[in-house]
PDB file of N, CA and C in Angstrom:
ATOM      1  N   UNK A   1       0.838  -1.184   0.000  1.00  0.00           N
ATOM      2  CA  UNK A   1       0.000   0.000   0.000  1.00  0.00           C
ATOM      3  C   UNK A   1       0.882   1.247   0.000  1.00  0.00           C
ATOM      4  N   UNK A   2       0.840   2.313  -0.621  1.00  0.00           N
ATOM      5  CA  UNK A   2       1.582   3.252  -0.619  1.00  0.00           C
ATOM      6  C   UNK A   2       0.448   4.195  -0.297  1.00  0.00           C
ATOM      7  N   UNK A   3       1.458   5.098   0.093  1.00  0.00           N
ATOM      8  CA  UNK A   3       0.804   5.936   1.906  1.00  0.00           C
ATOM      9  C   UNK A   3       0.362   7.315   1.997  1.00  0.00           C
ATOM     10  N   UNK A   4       1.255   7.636   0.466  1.00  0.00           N
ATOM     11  CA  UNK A   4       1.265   9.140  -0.413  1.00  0.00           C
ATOM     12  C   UNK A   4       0.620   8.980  -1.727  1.00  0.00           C
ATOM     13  N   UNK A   5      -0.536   8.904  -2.222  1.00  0.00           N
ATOM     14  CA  UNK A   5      -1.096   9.032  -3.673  1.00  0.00           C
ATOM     15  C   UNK A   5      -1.444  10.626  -3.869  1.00  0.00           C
ATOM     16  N   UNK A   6      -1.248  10.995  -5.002  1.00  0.00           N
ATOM     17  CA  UNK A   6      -0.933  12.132  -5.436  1.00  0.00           C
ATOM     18  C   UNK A   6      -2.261  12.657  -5.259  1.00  0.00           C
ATOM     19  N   UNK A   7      -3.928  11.450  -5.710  1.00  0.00           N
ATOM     20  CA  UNK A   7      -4.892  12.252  -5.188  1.00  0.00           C
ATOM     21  C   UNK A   7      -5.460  12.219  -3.816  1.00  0.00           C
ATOM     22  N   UNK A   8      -4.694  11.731  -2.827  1.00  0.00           N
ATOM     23  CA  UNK A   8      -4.890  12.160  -1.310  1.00  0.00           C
ATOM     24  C   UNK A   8      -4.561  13.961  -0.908  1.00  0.00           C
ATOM     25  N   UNK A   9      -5.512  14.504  -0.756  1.00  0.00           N
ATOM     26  CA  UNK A   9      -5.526  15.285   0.206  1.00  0.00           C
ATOM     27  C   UNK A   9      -5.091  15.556   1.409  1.00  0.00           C
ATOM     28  N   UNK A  10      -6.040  14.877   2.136  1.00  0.00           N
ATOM     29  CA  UNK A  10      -5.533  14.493   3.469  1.00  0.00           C
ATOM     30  C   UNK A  10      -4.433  14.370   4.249  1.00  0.00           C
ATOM     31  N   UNK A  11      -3.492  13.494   3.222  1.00  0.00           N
ATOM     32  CA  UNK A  11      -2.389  12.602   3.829  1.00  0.00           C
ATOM     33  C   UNK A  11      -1.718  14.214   3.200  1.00  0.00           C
ATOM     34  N   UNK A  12      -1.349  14.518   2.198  1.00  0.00           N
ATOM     35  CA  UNK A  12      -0.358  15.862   2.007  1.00  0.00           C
ATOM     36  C   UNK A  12      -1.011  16.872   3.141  1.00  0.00           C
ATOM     37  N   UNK A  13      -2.034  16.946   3.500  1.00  0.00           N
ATOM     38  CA  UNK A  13      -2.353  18.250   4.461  1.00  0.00           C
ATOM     39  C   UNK A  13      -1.834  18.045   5.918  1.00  0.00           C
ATOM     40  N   UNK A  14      -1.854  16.561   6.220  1.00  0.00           N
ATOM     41  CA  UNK A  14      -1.416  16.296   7.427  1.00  0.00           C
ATOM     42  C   UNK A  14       0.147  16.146   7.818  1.00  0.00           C
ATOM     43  N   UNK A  15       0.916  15.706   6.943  1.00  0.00           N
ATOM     44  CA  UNK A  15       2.105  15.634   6.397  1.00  0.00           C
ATOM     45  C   UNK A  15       2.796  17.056   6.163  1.00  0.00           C
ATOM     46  N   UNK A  16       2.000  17.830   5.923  1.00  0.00           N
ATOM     47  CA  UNK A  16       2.307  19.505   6.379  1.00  0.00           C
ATOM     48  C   UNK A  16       2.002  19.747   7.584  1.00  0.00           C
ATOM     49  N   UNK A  17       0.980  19.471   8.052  1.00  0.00           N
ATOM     50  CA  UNK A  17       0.905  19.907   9.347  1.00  0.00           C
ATOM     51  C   UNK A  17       1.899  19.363  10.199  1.00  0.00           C
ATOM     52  N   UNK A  18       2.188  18.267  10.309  1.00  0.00           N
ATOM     53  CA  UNK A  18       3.158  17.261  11.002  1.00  0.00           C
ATOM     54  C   UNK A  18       4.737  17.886  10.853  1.00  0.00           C
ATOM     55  N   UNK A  19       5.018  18.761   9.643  1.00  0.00           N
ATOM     56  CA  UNK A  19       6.309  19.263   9.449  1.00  0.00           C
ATOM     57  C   UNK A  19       6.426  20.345   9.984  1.00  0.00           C
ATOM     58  N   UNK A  20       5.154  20.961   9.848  1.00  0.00           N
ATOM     59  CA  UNK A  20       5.337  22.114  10.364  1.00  0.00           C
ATOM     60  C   UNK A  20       5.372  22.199  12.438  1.00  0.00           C
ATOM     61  N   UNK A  21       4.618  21.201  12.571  1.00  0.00           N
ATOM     62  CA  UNK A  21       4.645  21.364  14.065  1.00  0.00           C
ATOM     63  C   UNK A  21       6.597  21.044  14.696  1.00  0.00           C
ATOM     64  N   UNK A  22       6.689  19.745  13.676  1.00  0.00           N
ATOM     65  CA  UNK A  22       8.257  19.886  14.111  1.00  0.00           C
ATOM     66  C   UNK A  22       9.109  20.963  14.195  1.00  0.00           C
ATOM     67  N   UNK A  23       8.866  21.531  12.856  1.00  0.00           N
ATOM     68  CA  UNK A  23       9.370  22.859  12.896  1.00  0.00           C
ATOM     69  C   UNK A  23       9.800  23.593  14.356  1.00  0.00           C
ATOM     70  N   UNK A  24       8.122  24.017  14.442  1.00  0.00           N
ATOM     71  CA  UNK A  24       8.001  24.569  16.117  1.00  0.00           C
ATOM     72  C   UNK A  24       8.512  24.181  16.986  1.00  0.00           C
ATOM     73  N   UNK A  25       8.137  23.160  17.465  1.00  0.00           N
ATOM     74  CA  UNK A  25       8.860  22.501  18.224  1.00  0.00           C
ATOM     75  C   UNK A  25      10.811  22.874  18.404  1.00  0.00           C
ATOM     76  N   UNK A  26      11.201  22.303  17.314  1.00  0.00           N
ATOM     77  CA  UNK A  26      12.921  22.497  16.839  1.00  0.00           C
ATOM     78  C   UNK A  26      13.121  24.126  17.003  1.00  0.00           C
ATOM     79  N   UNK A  27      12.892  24.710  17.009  1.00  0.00           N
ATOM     80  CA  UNK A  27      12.391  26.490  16.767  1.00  0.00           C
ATOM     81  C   UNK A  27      12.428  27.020  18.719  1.00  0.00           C
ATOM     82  N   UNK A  28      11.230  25.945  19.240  1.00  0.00           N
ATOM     83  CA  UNK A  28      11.131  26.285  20.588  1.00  0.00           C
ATOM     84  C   UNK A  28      12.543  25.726  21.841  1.00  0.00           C
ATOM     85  N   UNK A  29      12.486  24.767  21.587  1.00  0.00           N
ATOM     86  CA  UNK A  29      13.935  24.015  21.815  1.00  0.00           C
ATOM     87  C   UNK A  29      15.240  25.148  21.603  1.00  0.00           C
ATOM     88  N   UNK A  30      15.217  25.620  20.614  1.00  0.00           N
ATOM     89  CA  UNK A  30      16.706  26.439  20.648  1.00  0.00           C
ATOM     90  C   UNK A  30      16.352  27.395  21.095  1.00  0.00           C
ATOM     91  N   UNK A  31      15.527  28.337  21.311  1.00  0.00           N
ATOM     92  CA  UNK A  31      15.026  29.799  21.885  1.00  0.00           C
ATOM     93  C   UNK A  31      14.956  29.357  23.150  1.00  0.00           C
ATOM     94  N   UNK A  32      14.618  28.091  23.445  1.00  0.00           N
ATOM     95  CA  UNK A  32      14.556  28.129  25.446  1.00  0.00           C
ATOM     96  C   UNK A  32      16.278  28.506  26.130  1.00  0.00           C
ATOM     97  N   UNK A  33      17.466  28.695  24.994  1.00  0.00           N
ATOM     98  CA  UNK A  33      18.507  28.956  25.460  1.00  0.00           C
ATOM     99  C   UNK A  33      18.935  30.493  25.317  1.00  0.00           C
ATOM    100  N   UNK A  34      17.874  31.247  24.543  1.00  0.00           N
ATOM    101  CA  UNK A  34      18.076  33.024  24.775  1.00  0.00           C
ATOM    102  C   UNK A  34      16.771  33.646  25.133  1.00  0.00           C
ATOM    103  N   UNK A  35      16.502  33.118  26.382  1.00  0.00           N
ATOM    104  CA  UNK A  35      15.086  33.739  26.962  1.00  0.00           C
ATOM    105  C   UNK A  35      16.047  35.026  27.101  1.00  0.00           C
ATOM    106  N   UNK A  36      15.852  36.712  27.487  1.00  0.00           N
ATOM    107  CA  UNK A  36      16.814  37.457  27.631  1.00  0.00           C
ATOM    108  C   UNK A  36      16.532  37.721  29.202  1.00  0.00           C
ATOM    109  N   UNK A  37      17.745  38.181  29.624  1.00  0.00           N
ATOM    110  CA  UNK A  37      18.254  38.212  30.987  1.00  0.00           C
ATOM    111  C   UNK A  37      16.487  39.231  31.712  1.00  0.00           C
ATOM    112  N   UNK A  38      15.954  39.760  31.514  1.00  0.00           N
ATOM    113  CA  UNK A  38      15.335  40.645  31.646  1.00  0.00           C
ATOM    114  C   UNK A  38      13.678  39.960  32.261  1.00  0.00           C
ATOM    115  N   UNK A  39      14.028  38.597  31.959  1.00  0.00           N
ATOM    116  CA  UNK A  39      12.441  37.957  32.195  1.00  0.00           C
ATOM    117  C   UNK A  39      13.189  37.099  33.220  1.00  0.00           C
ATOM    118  N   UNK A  40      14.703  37.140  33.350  1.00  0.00           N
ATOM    119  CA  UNK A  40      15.175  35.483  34.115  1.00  0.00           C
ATOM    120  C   UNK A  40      16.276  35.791  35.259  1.00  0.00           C
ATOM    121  N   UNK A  41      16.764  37.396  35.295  1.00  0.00           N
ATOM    122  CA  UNK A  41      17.379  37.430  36.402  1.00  0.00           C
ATOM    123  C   UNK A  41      16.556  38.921  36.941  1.00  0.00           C
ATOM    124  N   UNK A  42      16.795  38.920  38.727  1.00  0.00           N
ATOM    125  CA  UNK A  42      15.704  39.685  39.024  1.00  0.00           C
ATOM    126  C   UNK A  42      16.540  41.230  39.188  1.00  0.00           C
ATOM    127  N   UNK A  43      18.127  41.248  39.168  1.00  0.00           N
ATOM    128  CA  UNK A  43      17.968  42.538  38.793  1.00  0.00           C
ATOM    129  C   UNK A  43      17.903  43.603  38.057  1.00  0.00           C
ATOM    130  N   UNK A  44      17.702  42.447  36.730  1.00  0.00           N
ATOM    131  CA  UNK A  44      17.732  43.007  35.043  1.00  0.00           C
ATOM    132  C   UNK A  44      16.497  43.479  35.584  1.00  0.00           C
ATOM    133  N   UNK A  45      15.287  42.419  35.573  1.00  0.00           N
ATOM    134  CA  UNK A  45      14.058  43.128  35.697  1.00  0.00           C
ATOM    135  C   UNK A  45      13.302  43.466  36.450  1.00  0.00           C
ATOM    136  N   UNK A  46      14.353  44.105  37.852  1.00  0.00           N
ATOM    137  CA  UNK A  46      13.971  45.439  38.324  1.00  0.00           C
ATOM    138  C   UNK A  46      14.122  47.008  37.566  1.00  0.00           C
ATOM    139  N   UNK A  47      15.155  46.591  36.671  1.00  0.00           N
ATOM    140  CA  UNK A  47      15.264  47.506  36.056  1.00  0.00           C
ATOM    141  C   UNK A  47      14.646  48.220  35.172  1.00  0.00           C
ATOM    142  N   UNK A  48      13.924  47.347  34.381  1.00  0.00           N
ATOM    143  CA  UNK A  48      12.792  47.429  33.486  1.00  0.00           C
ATOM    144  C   UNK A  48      11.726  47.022  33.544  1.00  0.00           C
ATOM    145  N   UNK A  49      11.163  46.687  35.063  1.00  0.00           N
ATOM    146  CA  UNK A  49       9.845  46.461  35.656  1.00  0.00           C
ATOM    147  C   UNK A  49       8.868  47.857  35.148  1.00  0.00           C
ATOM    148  N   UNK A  50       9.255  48.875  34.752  1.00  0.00           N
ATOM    149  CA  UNK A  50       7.810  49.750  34.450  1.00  0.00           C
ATOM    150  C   UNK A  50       7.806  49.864  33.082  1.00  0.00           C
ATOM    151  N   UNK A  51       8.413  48.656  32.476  1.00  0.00           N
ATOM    152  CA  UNK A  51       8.158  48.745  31.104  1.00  0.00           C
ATOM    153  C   UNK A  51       7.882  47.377  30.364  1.00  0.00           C
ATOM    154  N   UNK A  52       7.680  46.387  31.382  1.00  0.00           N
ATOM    155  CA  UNK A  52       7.278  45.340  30.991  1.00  0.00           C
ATOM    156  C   UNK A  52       5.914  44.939  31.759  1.00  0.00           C
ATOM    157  N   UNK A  53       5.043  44.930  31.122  1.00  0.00           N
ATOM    158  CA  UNK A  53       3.667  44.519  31.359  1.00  0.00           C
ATOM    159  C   UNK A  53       3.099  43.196  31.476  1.00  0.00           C
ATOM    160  N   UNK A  54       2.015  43.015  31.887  1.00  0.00           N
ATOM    161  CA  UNK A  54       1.338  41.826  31.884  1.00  0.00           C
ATOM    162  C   UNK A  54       0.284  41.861  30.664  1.00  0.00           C
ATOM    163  N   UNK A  55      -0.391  40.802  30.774  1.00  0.00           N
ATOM    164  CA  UNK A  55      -1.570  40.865  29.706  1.00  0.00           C
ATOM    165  C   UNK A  55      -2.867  42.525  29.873  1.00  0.00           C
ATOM    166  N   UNK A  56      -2.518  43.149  30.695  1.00  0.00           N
ATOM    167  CA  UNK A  56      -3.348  43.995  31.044  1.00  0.00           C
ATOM    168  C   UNK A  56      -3.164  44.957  29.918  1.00  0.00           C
ATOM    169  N   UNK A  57      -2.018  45.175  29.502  1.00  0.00           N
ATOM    170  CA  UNK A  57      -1.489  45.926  28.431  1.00  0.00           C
ATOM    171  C   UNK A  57      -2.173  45.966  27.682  1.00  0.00           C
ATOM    172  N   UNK A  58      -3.304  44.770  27.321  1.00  0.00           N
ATOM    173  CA  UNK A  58      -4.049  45.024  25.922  1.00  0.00           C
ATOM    174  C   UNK A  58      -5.197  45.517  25.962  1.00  0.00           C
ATOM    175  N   UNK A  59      -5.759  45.892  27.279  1.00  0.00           N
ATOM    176  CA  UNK A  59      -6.897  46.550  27.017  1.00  0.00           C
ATOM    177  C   UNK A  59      -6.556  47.904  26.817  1.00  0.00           C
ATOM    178  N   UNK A  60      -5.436  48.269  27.883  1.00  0.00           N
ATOM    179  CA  UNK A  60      -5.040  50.191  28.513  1.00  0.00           C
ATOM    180  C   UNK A  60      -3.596  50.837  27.046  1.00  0.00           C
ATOM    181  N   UNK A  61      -3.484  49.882  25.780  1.00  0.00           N
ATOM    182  CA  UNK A  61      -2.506  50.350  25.187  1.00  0.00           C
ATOM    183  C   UNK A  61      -2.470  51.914  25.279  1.00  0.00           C
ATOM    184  N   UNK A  62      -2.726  52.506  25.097  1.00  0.00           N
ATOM    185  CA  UNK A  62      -2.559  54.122  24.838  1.00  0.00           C
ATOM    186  C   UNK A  62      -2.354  54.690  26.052  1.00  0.00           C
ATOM    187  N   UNK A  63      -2.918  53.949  26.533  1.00  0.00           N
ATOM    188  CA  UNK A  63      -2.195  54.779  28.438  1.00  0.00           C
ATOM    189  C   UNK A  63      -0.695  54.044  28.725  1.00  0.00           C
ATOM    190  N   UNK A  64      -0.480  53.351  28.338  1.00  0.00           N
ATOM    191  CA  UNK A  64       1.102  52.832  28.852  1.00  0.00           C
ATOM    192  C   UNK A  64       1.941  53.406  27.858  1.00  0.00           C
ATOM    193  N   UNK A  65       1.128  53.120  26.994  1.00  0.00           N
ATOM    194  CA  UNK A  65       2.478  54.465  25.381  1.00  0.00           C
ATOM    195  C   UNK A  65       2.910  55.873  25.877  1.00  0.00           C
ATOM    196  N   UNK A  66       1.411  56.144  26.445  1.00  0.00           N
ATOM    197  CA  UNK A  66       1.174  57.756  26.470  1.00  0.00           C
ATOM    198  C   UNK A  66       2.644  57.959  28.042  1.00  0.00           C
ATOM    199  N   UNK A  67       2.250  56.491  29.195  1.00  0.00           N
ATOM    200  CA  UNK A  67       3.075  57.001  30.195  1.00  0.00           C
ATOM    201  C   UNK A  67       4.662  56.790  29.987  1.00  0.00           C
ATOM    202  N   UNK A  68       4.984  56.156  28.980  1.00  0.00           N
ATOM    203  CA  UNK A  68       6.145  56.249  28.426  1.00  0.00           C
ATOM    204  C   UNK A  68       6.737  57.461  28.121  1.00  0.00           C
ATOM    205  N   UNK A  69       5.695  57.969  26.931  1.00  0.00           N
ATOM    206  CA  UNK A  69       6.158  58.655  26.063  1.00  0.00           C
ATOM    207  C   UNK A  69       6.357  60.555  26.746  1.00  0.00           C
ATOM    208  N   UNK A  70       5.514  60.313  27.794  1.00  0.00           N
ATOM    209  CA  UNK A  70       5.701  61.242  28.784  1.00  0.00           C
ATOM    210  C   UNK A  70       6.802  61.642  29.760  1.00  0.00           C
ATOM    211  N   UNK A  71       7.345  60.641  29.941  1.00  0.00           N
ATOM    212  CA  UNK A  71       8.495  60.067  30.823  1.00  0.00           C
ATOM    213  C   UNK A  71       9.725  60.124  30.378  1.00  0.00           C
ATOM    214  N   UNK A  72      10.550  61.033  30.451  1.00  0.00           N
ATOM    215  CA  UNK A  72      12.432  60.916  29.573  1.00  0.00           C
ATOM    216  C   UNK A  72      12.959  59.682  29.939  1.00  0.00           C
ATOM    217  N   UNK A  73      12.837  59.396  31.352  1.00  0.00           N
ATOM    218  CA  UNK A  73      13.789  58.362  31.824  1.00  0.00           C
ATOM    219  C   UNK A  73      12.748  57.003  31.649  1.00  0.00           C
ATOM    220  N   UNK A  74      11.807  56.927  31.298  1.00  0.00           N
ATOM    221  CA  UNK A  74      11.098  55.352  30.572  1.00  0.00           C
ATOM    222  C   UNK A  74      11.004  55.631  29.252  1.00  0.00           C
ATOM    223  N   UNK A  75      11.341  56.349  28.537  1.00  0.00           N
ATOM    224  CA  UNK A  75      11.122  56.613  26.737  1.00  0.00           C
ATOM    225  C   UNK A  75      13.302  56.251  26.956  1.00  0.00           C
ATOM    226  N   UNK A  76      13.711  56.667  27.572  1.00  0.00           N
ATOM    227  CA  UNK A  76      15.705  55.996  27.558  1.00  0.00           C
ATOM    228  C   UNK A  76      15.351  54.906  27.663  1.00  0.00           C
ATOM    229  N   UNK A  77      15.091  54.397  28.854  1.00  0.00           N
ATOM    230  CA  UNK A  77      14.418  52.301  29.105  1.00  0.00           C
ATOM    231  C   UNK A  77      14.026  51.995  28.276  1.00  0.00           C
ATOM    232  N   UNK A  78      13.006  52.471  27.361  1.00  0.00           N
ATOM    233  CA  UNK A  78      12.667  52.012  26.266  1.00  0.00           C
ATOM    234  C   UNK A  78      13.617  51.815  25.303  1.00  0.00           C
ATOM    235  N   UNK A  79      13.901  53.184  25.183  1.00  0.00           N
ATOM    236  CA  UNK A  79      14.805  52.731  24.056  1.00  0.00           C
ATOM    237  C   UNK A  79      16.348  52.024  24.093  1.00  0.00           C
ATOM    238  N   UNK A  80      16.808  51.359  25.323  1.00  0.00           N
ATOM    239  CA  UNK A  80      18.008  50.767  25.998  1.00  0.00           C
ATOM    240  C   UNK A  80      17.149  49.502  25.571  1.00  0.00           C
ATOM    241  N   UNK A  81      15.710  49.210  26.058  1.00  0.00           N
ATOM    242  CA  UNK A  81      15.204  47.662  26.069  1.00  0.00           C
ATOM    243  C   UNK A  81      15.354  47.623  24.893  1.00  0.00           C
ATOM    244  N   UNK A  82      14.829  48.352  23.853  1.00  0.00           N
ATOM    245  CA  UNK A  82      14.544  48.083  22.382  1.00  0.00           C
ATOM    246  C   UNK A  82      15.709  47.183  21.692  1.00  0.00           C
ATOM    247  N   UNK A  83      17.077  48.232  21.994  1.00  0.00           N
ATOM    248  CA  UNK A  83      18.591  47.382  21.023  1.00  0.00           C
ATOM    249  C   UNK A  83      18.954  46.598  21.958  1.00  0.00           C
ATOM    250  N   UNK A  84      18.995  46.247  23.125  1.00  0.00           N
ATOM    251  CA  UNK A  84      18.792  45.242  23.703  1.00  0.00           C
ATOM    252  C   UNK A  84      18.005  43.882  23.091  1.00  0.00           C
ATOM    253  N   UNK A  85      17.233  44.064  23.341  1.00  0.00           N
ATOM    254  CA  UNK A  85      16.250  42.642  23.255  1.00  0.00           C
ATOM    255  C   UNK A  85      15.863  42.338  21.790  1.00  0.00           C
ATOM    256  N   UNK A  86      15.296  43.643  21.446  1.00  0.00           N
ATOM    257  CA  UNK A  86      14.411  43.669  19.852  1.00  0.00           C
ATOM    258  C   UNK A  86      15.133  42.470  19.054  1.00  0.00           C
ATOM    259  N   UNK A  87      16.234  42.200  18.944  1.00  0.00           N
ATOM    260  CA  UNK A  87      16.407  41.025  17.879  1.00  0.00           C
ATOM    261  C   UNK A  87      15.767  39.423  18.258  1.00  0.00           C
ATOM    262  N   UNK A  88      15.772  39.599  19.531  1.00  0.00           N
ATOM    263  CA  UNK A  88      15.656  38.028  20.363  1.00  0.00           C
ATOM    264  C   UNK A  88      13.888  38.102  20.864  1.00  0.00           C
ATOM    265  N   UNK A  89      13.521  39.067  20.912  1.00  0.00           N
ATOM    266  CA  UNK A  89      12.210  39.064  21.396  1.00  0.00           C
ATOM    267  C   UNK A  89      11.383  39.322  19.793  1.00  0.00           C
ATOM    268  N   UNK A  90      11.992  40.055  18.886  1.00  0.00           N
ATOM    269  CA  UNK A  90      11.222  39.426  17.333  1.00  0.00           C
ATOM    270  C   UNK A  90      11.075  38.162  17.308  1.00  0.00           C
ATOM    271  N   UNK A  91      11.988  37.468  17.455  1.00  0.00           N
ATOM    272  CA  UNK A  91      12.736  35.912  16.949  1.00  0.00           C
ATOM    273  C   UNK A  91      10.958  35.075  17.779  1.00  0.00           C
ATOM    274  N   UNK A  92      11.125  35.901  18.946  1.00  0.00           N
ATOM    275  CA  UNK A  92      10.224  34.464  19.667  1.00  0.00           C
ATOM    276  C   UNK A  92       8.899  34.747  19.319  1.00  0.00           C
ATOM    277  N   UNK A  93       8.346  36.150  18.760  1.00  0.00           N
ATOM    278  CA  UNK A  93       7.443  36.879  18.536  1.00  0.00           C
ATOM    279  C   UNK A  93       7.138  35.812  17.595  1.00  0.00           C
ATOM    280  N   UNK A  94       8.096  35.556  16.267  1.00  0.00           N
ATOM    281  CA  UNK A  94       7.661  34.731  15.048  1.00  0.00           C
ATOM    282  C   UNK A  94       7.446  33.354  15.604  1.00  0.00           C
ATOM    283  N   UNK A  95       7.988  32.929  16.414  1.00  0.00           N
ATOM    284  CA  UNK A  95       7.641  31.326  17.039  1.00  0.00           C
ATOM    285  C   UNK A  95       6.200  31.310  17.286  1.00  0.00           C
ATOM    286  N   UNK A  96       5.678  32.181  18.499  1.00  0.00           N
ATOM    287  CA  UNK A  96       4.355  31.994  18.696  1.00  0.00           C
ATOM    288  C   UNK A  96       3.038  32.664  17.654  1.00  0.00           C
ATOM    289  N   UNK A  97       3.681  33.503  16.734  1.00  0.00           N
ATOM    290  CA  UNK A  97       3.528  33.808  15.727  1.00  0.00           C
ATOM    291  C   UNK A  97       2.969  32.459  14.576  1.00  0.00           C
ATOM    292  N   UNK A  98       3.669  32.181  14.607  1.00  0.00           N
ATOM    293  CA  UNK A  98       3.822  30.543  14.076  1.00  0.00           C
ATOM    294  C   UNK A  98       2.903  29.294  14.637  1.00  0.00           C
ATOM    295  N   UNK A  99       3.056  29.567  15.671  1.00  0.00           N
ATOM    296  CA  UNK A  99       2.109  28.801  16.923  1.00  0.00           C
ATOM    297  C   UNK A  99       0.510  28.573  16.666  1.00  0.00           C
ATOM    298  N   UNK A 100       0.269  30.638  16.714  1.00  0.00           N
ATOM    299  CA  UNK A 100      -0.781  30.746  16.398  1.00  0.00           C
ATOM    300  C   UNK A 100      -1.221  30.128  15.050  1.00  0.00           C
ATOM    301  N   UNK A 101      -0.465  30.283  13.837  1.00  0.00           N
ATOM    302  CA  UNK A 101      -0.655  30.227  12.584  1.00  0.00           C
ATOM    303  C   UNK A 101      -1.434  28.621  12.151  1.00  0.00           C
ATOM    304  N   UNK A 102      -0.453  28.050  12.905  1.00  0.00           N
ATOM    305  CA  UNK A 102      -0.437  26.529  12.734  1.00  0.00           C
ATOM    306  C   UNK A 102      -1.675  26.479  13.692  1.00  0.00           C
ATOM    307  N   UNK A 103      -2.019  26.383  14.457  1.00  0.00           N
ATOM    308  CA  UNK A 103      -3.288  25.895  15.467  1.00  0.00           C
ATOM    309  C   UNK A 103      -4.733  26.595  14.956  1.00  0.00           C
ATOM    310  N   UNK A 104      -4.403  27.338  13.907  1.00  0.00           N
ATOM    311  CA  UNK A 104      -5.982  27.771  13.003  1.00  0.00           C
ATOM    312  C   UNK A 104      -5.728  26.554  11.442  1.00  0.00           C
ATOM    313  N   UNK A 105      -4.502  26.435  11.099  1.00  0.00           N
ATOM    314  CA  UNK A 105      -4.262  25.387   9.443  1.00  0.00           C
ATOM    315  C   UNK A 105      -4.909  23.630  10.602  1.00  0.00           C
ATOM    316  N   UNK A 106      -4.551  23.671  11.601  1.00  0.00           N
ATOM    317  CA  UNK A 106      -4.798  22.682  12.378  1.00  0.00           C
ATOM    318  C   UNK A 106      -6.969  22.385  12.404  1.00  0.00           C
ATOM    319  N   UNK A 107      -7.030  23.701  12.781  1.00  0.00           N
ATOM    320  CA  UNK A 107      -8.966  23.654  13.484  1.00  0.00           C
ATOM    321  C   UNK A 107      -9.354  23.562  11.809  1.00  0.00           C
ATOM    322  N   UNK A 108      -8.205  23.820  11.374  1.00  0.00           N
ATOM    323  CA  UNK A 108      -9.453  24.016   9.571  1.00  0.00           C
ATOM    324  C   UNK A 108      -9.265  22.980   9.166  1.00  0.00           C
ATOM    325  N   UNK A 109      -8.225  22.147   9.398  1.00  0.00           N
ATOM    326  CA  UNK A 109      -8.243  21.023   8.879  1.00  0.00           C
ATOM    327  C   UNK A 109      -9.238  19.701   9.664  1.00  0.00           C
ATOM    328  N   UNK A 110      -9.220  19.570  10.547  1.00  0.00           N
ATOM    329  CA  UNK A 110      -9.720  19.241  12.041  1.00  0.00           C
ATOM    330  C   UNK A 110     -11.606  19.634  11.590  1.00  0.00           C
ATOM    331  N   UNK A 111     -11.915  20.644  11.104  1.00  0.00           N
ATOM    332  CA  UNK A 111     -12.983  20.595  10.876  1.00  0.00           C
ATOM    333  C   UNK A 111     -13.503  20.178   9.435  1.00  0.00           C
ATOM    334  N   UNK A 112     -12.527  20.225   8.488  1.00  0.00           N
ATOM    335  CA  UNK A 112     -12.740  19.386   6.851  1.00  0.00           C
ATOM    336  C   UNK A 112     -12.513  18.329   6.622  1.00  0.00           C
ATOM    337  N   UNK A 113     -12.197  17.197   7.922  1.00  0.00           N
ATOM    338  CA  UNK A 113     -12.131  16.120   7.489  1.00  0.00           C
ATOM    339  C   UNK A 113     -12.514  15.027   9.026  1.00  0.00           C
TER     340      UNK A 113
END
């Protein structure tokens, strides 16, 4: 029996999905070794405790911009966190980025077959 016929659907959609989760996976595995100092030692992030938020952030955005952007010495933090982190905190952004992506190709598939 061969396992891949060209008119299976299925088996190519799942066979993507299956690559792609490895992906993630392989992706999450190497990023668990540059979490940045700022989430993992406590006096990095005392330092930048009024600029790192919780999930609350998403209702009040414009009030935490606005108290930034008000602020000389949290608009410097900011911009110290930014070239700091910004390369390593994109990186993980696209992982769960990815995460998300895959767990909707997942429910659509999950619901078409």
């Amino acid at each position: 029996m061969e396992l891949k016929k060209k008119d299976n659907q299925c088996i190519d959609i799942l066979l993507n999905l299956v690559s792609k989760g490895s992906s993630i996976i392989t992706e999450l595995m190497r990023m668990k070794d540059f979490i940045p100092e700022v989430y993992t030692v406590h006096e990095e992030a005392q330092k930048f405790k009024n600029l790192i938020f919780d999930f609350s952030y998403f209702n009040k955005i414009d009030s935490y911009e606005e108290k930034i952007r008000n602020n000389s010495s949290l608009r410097n933090l900011d911009e110290e966190f930014r070239e700091n982190y910004y390369d390593v905190l994109t990186r993980f952004y696209s992982v769960f980025n990815n995460i998300y992506k895959y767990s909707l190709e997942l429910n659509k598939f999950t619901s078409q077959f």
